[in-house]
C-alpha atoms as a PDB file:
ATOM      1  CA  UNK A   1      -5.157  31.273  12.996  1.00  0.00           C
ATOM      2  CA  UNK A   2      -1.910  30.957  10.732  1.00  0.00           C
ATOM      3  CA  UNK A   3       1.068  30.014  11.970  1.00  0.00           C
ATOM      4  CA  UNK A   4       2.935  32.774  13.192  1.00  0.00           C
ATOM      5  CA  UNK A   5       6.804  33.678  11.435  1.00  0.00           C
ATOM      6  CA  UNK A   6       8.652  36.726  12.541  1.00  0.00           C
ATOM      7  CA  UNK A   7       9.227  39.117   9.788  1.00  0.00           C
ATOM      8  CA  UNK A   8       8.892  36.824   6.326  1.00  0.00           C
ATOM      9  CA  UNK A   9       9.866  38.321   3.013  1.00  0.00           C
ATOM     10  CA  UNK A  10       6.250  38.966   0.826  1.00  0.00           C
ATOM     11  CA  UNK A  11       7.950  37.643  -1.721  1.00  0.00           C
ATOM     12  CA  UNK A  12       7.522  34.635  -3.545  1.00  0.00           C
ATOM     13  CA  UNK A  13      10.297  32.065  -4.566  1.00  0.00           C
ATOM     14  CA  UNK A  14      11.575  30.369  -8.169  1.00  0.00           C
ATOM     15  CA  UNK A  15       9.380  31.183 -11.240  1.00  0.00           C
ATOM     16  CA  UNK A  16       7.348  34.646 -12.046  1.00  0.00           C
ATOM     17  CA  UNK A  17       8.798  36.171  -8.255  1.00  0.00           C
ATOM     18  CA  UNK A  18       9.986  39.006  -9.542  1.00  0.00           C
ATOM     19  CA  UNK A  19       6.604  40.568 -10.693  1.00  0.00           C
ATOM     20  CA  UNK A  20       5.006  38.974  -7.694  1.00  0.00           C
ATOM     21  CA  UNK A  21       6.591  40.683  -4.798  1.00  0.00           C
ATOM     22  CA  UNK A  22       6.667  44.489  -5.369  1.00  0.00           C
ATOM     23  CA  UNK A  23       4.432  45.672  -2.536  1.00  0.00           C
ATOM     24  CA  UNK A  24       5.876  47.845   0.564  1.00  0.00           C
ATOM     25  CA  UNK A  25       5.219  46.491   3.960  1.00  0.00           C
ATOM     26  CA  UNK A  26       1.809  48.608   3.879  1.00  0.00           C
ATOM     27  CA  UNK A  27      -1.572  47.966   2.254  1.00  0.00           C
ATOM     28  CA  UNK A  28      -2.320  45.354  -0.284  1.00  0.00           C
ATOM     29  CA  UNK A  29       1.255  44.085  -2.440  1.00  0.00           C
ATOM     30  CA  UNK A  30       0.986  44.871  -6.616  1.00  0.00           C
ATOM     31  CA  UNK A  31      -0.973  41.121  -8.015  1.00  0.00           C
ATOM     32  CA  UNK A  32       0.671  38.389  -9.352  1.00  0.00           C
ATOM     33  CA  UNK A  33       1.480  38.310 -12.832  1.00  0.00           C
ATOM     34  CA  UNK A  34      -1.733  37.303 -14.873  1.00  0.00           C
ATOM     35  CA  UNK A  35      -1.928  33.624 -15.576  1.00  0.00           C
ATOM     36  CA  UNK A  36      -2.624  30.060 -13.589  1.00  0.00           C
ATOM     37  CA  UNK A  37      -0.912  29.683 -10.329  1.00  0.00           C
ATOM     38  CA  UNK A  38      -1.457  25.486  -9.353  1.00  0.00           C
ATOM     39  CA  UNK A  39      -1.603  25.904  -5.281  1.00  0.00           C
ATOM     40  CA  UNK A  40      -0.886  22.583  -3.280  1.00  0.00           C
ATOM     41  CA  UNK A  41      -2.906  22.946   0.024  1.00  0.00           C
ATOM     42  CA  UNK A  42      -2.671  21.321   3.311  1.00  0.00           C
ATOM     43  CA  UNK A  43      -3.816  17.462   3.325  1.00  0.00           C
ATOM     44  CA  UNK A  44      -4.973  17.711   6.999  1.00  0.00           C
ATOM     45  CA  UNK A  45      -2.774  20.291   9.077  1.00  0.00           C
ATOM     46  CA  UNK A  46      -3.773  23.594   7.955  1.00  0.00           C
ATOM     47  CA  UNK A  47      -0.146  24.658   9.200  1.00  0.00           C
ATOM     48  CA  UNK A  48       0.785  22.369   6.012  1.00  0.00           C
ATOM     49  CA  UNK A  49       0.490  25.647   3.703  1.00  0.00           C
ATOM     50  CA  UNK A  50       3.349  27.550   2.590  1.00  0.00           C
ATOM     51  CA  UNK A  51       4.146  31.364   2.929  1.00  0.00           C
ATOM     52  CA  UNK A  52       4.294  31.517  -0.834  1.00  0.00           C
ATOM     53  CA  UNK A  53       1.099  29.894  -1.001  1.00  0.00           C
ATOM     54  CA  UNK A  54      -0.675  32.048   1.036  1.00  0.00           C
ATOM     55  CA  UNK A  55       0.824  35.032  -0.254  1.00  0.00           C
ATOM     56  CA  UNK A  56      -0.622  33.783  -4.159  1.00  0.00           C
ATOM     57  CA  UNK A  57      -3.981  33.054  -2.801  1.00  0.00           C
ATOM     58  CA  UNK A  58      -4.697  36.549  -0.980  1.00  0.00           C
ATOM     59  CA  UNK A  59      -3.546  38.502  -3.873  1.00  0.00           C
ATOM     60  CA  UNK A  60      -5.260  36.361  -6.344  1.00  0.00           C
ATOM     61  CA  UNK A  61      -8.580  37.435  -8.607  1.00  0.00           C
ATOM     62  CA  UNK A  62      -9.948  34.301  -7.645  1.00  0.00           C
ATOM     63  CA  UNK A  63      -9.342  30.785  -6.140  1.00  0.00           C
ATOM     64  CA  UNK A  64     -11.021  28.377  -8.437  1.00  0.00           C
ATOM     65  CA  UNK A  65     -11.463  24.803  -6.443  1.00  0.00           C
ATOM     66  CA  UNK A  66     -13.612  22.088  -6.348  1.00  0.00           C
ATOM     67  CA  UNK A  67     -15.772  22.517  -3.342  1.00  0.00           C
ATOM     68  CA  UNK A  68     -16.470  26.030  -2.021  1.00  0.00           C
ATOM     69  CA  UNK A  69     -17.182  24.437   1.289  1.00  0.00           C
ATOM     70  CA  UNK A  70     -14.165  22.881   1.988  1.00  0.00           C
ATOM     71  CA  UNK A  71     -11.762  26.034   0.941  1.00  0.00           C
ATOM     72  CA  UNK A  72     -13.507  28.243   2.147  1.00  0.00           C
ATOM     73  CA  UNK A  73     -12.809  26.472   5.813  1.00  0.00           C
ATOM     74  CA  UNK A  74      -9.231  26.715   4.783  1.00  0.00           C
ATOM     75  CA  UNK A  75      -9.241  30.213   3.814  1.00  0.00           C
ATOM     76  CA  UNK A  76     -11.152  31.567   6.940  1.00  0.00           C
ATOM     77  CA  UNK A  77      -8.469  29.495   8.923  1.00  0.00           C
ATOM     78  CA  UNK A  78      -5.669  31.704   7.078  1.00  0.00           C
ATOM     79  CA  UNK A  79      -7.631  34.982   6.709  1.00  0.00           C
ATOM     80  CA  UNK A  80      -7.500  34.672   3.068  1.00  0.00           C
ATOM     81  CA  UNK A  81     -11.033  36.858   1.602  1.00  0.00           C
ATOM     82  CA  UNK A  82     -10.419  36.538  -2.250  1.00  0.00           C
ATOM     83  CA  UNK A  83     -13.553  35.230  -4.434  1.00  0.00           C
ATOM     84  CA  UNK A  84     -14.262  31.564  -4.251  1.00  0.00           C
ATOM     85  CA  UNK A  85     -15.305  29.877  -8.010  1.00  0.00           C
ATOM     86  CA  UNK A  86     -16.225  26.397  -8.391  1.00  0.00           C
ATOM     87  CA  UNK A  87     -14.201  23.948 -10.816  1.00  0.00           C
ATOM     88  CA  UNK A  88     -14.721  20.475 -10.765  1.00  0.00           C
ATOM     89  CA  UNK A  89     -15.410  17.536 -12.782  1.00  0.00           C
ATOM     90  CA  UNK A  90     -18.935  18.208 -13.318  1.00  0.00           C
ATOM     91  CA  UNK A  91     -18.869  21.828 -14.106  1.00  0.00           C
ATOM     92  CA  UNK A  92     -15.055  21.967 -15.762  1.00  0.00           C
ATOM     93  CA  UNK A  93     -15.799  22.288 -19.588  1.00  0.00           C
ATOM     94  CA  UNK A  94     -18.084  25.129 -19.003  1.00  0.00           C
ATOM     95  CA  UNK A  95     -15.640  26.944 -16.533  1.00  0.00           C
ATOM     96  CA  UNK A  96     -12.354  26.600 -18.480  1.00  0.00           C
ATOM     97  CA  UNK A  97     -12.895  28.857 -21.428  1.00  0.00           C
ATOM     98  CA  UNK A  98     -14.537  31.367 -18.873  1.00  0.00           C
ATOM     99  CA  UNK A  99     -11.310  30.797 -16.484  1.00  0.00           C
ATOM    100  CA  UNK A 100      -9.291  31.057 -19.702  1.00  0.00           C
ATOM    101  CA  UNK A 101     -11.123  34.457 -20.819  1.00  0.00           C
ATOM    102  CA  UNK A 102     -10.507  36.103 -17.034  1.00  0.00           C
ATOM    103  CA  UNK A 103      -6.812  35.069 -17.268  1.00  0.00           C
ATOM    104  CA  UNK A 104      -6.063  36.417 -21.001  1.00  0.00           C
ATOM    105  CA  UNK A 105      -8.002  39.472 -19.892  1.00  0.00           C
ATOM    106  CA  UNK A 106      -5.217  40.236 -17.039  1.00  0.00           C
ATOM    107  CA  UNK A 107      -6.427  37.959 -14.161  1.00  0.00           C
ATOM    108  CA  UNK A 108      -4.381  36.119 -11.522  1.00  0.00           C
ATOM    109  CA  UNK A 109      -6.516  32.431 -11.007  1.00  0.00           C
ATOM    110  CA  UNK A 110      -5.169  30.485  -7.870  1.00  0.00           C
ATOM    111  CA  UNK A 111      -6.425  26.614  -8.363  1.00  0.00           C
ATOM    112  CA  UNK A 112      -6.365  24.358  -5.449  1.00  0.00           C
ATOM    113  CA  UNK A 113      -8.098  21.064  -4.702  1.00  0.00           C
ATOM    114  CA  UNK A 114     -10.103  19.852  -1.538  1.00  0.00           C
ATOM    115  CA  UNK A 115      -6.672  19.004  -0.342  1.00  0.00           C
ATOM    116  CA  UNK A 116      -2.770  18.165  -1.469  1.00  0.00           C
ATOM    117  CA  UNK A 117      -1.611  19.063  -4.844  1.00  0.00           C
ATOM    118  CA  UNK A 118      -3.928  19.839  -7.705  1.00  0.00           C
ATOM    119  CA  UNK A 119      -3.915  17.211 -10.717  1.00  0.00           C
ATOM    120  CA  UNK A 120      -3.153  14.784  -8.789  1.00  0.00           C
ATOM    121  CA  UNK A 121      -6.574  12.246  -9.233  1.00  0.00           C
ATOM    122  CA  UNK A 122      -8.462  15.329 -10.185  1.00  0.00           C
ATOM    123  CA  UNK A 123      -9.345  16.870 -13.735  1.00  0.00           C
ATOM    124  CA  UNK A 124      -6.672  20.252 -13.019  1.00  0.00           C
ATOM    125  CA  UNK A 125      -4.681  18.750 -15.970  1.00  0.00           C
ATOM    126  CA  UNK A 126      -7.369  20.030 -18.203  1.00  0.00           C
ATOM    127  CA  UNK A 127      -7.551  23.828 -17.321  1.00  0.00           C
ATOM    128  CA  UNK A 128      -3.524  23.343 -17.762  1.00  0.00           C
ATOM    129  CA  UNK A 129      -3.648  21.931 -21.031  1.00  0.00           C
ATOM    130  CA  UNK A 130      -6.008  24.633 -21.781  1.00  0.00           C
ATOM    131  CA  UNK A 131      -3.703  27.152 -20.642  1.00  0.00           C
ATOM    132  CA  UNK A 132      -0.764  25.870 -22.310  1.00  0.00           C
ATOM    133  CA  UNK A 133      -2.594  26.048 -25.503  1.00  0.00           C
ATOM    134  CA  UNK A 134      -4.225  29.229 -25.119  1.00  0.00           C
ATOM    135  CA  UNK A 135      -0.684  30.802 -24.106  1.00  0.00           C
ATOM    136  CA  UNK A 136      -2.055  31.986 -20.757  1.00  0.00           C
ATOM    137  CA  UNK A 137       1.402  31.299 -18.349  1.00  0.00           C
ATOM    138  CA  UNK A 138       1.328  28.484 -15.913  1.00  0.00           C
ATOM    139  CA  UNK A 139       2.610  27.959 -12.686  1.00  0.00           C
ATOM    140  CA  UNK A 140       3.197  25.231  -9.900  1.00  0.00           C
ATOM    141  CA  UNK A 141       3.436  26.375  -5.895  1.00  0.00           C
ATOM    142  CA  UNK A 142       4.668  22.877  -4.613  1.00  0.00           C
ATOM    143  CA  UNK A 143       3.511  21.592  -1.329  1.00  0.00           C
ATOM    144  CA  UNK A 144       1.622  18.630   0.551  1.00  0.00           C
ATOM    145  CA  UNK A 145       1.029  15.642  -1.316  1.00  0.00           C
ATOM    146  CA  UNK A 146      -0.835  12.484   0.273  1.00  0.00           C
ATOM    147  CA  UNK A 147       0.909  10.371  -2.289  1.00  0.00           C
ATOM    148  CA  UNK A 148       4.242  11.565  -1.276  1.00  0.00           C
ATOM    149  CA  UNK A 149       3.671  11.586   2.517  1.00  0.00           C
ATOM    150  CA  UNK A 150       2.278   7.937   2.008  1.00  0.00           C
ATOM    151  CA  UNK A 151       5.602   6.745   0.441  1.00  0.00           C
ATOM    152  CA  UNK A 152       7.903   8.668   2.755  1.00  0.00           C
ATOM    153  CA  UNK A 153       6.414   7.092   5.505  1.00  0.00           C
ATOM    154  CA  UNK A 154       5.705   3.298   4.188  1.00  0.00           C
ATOM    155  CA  UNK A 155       9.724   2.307   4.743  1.00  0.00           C
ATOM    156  CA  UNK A 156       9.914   0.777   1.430  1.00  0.00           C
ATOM    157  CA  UNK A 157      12.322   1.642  -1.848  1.00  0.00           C
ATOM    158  CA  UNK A 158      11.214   5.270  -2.698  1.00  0.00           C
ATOM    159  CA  UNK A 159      13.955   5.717  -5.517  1.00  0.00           C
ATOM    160  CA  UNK A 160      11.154   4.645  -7.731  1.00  0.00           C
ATOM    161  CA  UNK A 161       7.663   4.372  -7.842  1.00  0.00           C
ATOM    162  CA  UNK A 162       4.391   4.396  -9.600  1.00  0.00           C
ATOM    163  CA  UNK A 163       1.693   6.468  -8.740  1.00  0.00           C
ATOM    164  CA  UNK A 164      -2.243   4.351  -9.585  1.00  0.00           C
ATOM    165  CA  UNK A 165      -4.236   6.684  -8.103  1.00  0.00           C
ATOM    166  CA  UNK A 166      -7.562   5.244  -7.047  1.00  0.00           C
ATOM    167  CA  UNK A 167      -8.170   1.364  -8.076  1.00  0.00           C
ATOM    168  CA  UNK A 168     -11.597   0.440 -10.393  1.00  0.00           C
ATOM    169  CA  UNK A 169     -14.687   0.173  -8.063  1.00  0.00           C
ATOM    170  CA  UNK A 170     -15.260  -3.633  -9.172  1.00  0.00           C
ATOM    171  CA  UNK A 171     -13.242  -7.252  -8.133  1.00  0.00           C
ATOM    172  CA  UNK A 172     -12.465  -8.261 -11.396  1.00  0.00           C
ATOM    173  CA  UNK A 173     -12.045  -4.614 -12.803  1.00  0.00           C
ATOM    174  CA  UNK A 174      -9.438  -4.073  -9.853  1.00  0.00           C
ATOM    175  CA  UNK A 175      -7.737  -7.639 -10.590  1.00  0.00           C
ATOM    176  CA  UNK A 176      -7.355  -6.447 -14.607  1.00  0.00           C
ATOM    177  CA  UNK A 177      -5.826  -3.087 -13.277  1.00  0.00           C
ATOM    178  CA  UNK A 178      -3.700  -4.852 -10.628  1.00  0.00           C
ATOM    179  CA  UNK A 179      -1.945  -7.240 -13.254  1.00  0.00           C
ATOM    180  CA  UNK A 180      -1.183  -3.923 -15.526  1.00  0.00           C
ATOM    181  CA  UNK A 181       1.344  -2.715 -13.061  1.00  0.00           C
ATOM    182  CA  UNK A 182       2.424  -6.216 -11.588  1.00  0.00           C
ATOM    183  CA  UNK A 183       5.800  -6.528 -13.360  1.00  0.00           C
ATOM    184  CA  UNK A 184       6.713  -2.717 -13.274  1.00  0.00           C
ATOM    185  CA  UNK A 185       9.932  -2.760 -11.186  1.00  0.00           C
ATOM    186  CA  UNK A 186       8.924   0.218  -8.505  1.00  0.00           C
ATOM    187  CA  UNK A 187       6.942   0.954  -5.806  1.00  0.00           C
ATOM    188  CA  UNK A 188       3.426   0.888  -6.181  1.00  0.00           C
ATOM    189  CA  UNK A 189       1.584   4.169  -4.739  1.00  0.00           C
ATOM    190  CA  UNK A 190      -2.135   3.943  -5.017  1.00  0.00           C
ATOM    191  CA  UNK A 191      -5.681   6.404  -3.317  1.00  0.00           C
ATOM    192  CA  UNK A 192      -8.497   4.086  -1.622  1.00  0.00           C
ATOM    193  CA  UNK A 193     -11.305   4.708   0.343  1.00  0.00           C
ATOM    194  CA  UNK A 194     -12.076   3.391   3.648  1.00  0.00           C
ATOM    195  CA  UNK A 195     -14.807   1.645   2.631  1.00  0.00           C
ATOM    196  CA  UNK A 196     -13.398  -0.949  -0.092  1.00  0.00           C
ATOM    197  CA  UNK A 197      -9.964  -0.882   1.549  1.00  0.00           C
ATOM    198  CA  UNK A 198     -10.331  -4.631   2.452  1.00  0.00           C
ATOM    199  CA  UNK A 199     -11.152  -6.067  -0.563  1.00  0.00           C
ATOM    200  CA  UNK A 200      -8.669  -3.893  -2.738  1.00  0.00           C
ATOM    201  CA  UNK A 201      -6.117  -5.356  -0.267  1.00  0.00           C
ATOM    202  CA  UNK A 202      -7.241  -8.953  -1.107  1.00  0.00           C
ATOM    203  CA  UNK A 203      -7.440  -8.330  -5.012  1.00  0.00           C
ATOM    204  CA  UNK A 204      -3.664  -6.992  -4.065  1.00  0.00           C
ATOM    205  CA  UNK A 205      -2.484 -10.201  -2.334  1.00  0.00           C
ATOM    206  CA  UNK A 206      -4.326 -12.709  -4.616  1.00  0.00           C
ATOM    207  CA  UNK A 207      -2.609 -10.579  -7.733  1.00  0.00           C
ATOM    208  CA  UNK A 208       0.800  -8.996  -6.617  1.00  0.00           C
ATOM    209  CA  UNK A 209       1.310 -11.930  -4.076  1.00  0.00           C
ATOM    210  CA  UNK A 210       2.526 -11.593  -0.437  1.00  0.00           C
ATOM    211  CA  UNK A 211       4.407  -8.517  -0.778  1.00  0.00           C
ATOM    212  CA  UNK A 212       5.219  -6.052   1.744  1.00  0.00           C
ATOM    213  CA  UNK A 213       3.472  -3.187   1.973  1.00  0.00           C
ATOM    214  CA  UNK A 214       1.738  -0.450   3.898  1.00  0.00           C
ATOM    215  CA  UNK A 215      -1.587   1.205   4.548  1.00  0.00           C
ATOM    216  CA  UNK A 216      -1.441   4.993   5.615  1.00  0.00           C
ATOM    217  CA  UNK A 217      -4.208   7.058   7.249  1.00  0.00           C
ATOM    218  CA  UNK A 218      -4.916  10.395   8.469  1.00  0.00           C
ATOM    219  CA  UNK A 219      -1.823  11.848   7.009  1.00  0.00           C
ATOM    220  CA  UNK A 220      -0.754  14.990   9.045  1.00  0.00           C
ATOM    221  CA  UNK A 221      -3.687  14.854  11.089  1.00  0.00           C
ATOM    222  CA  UNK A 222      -3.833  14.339  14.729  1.00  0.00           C
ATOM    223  CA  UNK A 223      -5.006  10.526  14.813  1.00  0.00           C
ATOM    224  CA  UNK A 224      -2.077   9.186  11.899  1.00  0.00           C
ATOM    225  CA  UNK A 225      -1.702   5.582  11.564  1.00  0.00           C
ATOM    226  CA  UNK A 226       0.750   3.272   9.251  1.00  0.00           C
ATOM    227  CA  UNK A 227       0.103  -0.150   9.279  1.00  0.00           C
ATOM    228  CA  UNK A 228       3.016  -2.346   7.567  1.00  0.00           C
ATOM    229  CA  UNK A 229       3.123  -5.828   6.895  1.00  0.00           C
ATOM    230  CA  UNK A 230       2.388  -8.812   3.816  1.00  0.00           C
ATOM    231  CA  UNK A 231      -0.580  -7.923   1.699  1.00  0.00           C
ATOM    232  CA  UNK A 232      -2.235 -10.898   2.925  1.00  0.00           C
ATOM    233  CA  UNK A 233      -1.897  -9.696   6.534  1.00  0.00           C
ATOM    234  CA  UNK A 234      -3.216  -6.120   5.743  1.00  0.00           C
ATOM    235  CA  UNK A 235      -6.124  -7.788   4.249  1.00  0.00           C
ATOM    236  CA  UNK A 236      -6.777  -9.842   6.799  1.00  0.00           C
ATOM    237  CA  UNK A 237      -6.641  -7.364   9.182  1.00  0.00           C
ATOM    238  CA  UNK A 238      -9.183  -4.897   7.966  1.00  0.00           C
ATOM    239  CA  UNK A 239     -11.576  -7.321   6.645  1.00  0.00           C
ATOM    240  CA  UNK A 240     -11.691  -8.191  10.369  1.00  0.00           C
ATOM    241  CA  UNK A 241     -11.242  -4.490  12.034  1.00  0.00           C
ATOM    242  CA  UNK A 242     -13.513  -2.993   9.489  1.00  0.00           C
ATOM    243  CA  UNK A 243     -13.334   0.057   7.180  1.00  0.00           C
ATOM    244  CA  UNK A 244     -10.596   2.585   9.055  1.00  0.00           C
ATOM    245  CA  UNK A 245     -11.868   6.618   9.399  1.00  0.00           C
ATOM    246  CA  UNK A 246      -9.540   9.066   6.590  1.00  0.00           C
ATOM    247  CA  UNK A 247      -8.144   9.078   3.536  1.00  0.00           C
ATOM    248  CA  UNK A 248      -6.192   6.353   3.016  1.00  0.00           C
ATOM    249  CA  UNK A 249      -2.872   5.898   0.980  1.00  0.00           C
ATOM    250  CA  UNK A 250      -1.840   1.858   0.043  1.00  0.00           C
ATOM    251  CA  UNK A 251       1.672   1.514  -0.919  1.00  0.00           C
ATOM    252  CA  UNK A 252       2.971  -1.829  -2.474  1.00  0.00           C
ATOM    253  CA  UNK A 253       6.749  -2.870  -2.670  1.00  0.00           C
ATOM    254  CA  UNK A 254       7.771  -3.896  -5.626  1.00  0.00           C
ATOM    255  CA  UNK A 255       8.783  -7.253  -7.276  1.00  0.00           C
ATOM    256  CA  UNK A 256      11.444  -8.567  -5.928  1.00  0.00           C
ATOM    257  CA  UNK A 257      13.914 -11.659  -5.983  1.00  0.00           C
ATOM    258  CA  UNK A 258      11.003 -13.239  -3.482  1.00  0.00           C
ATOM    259  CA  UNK A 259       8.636 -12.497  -5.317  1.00  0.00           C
ATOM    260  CA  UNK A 260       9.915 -14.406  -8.290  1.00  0.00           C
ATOM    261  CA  UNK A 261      11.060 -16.817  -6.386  1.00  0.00           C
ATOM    262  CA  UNK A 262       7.317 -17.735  -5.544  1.00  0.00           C
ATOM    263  CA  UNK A 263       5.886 -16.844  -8.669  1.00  0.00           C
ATOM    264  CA  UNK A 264       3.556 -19.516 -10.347  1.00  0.00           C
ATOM    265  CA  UNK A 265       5.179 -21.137 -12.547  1.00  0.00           C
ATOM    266  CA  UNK A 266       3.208 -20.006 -16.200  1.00  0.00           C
ATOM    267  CA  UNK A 267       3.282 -23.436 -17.963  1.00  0.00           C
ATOM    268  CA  UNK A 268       2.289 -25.547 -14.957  1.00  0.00           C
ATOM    269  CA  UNK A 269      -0.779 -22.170 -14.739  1.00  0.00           C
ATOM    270  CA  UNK A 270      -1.645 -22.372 -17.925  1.00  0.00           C
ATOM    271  CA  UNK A 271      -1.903 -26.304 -18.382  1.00  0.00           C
ATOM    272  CA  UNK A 272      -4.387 -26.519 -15.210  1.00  0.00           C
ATOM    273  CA  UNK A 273      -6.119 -23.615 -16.519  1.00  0.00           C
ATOM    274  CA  UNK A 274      -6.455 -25.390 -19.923  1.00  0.00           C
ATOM    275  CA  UNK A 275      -8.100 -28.166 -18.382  1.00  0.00           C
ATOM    276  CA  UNK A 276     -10.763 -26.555 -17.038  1.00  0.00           C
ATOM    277  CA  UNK A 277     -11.219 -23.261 -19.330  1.00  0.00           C
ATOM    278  CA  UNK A 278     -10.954 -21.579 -22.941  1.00  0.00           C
ATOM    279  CA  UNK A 279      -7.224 -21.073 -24.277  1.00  0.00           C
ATOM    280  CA  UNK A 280      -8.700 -17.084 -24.127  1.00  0.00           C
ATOM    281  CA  UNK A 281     -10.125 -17.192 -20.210  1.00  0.00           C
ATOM    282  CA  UNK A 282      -7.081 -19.258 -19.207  1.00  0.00           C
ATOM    283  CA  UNK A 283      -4.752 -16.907 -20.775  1.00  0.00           C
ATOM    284  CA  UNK A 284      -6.777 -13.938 -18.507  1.00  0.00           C
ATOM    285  CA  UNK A 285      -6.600 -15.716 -15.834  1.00  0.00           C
ATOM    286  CA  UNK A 286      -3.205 -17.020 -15.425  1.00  0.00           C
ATOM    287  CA  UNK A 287      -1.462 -13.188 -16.964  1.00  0.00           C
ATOM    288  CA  UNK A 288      -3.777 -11.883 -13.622  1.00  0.00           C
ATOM    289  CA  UNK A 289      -2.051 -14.682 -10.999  1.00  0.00           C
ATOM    290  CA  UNK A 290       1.332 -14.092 -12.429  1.00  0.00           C
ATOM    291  CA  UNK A 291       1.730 -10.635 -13.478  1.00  0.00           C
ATOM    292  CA  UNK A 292       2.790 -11.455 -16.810  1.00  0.00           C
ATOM    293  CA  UNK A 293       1.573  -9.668 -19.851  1.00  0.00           C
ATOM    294  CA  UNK A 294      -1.989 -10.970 -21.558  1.00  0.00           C
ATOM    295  CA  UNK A 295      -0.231 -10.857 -24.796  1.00  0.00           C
ATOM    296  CA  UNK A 296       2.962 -13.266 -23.910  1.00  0.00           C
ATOM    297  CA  UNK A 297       0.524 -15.352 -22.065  1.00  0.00           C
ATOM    298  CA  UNK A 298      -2.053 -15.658 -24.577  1.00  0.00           C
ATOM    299  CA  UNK A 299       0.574 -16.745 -27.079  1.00  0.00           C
ATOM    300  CA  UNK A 300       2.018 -19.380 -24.974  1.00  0.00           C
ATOM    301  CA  UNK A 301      -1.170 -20.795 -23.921  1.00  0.00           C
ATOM    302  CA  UNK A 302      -1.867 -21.187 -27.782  1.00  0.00           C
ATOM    303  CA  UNK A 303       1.127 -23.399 -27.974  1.00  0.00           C
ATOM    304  CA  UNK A 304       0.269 -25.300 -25.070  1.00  0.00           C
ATOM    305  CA  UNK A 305      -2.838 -25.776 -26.900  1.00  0.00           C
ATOM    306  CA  UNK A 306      -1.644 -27.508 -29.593  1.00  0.00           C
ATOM    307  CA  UNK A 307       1.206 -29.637 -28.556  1.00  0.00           C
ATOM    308  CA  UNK A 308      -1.600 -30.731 -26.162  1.00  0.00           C
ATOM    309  CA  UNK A 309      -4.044 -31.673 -28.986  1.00  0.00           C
ATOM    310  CA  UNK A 310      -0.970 -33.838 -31.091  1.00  0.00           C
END
């Protein structure tokens, strides 16, 4: 059952309220103004949803989301009955130009995800861009974000960060990805599943080094965990406990004076490297230990190169 709130205003907050709220206290309110509403949903607590968000989705045309199943769980739980449609990665160029037809036509479209914020690791930016260039009118209900939650609750510098999203499937894939966002100077925010957690945290500690970080689980759900500790301890740990149940959220400090402090020193990298590989695979492997970028490394293991051939 929803949550229960003594005598809330029908009327939605900030951007396109005042077409949106128009109803008496009887019978079904006057629909949102035609267009794309962008609903966040709950990522675990169905009390997670906001009034706003509920009051978009029942007066809606139709919820568009990616698995029928899963809102339609959601939506029983609220005793929200509008028409379910199906959008997701698979199906998404054939649905946005007929989403994009209902909408210029006078339709209200609610899109949500499985759960959290649409767009966020999911192809929603697509039916936005769409919008935008059609000239159908967007807009964002805020709410739950995994991402978010994960950093609020990680204890490290949240003035900045970086948001990765999910990691490549692959070691060396991960390891190339990993040394992209080594040097940038924020937190690092990034989606894995239980399932490769371990060895995503290794490829973390053998590329980022030992920083401190923290692995969140079951965000807003009854069984919530953070772990916090060195990357090499996190790895450690769940390549002994096993892959943990939920969604998990990793979250990396960033560099720091520490972390430079025990960087590798490049030259010393690049002249052992040298010795045993290519100038080209010791430049790859030495901008992956350190961070640095491929480019500056590349050049300076050319000139280590050839003072070393004088």
């Amino acid at each position: 059952m929803p949550p229960k709130v003594s005598n809330p205003d029908p009327r939605p907050q900030g951007h396109g309220a005042q077409s949106q709220g128009e109803g008496s206290g009887s019978g079904r309110a006057s629909k949102p103004t035609a267009g794309l509403y962008v609903v966040a949903t709950p990522i675990g607590n169905a009390a997670d949803i906001t009034l706003r968000a509920l009051d978009t989705l029942k007066r809606a045309d139709a919820i568009a989301c990616e698995d029928t199943r899963v809102t339609s769980k959601l939506m029983g739980i609220h005793g929200v009955a509008t028409p379910l449609v199906s959008y997701h990665e698979h199906n998404a160029a054939k649905m946005r130009p007929v989403l994009i037809g209902r909408m210029q036509a006078g339709e209200t479209i609610a899109l949500v995800s499985d759960a959290g914020t649409p767009l966020v690791s999911d192809p929603g930016y697509k039916l936005v861009r769409a919008c935008v260039e059609a000239g159908v009118p967007v807009t964002a209900l805020p709410g739950p974000s995994a991402a978010l939650a994960g950093l609020v609750l990680s204890g490290l510098p949240s003035d900045r960060f970086l948001f990765a999203g999910f990691l490549p499937n692959k070691s060396a894939a991960r390891r190339t990805s990993l040394g992209e966002v080594a040097s940038v100077p924020a937190t690092l925010v990034f989606y894995e599943s239980p399932q490769r957690l371990a060895e995503s945290l290794a490829d973390m500690a053998a590329v980022l080094g030992p920083r401190e970080a923290a692995v969140a689980r079951e965000l807003t759900k009854l069984y919530e965990e953070v772990r916090r500790g060195p990357l090499p301890d996190l790895a450690a740990h769940y390549d002994s406990a096993g892959p943990p149940k939920g969604e998990v959220v990793v979250v990396v400090a960033p560099p720091g004076a520490e972390a430079e402090a025990q960087a590798v020193d490049v030259d010393s990298a690049l002249r052992d490297a040298l010795s045993r590989l290519s100038v080209r695979d010791a430049a790859a492997e030495v901008a992956l230990m350190t961070g640095r970028p491929k480019r500056d490394v590349y050049a300076r293991a050319l000139e280590l190169s050839r003072e070393g051939g004088r």
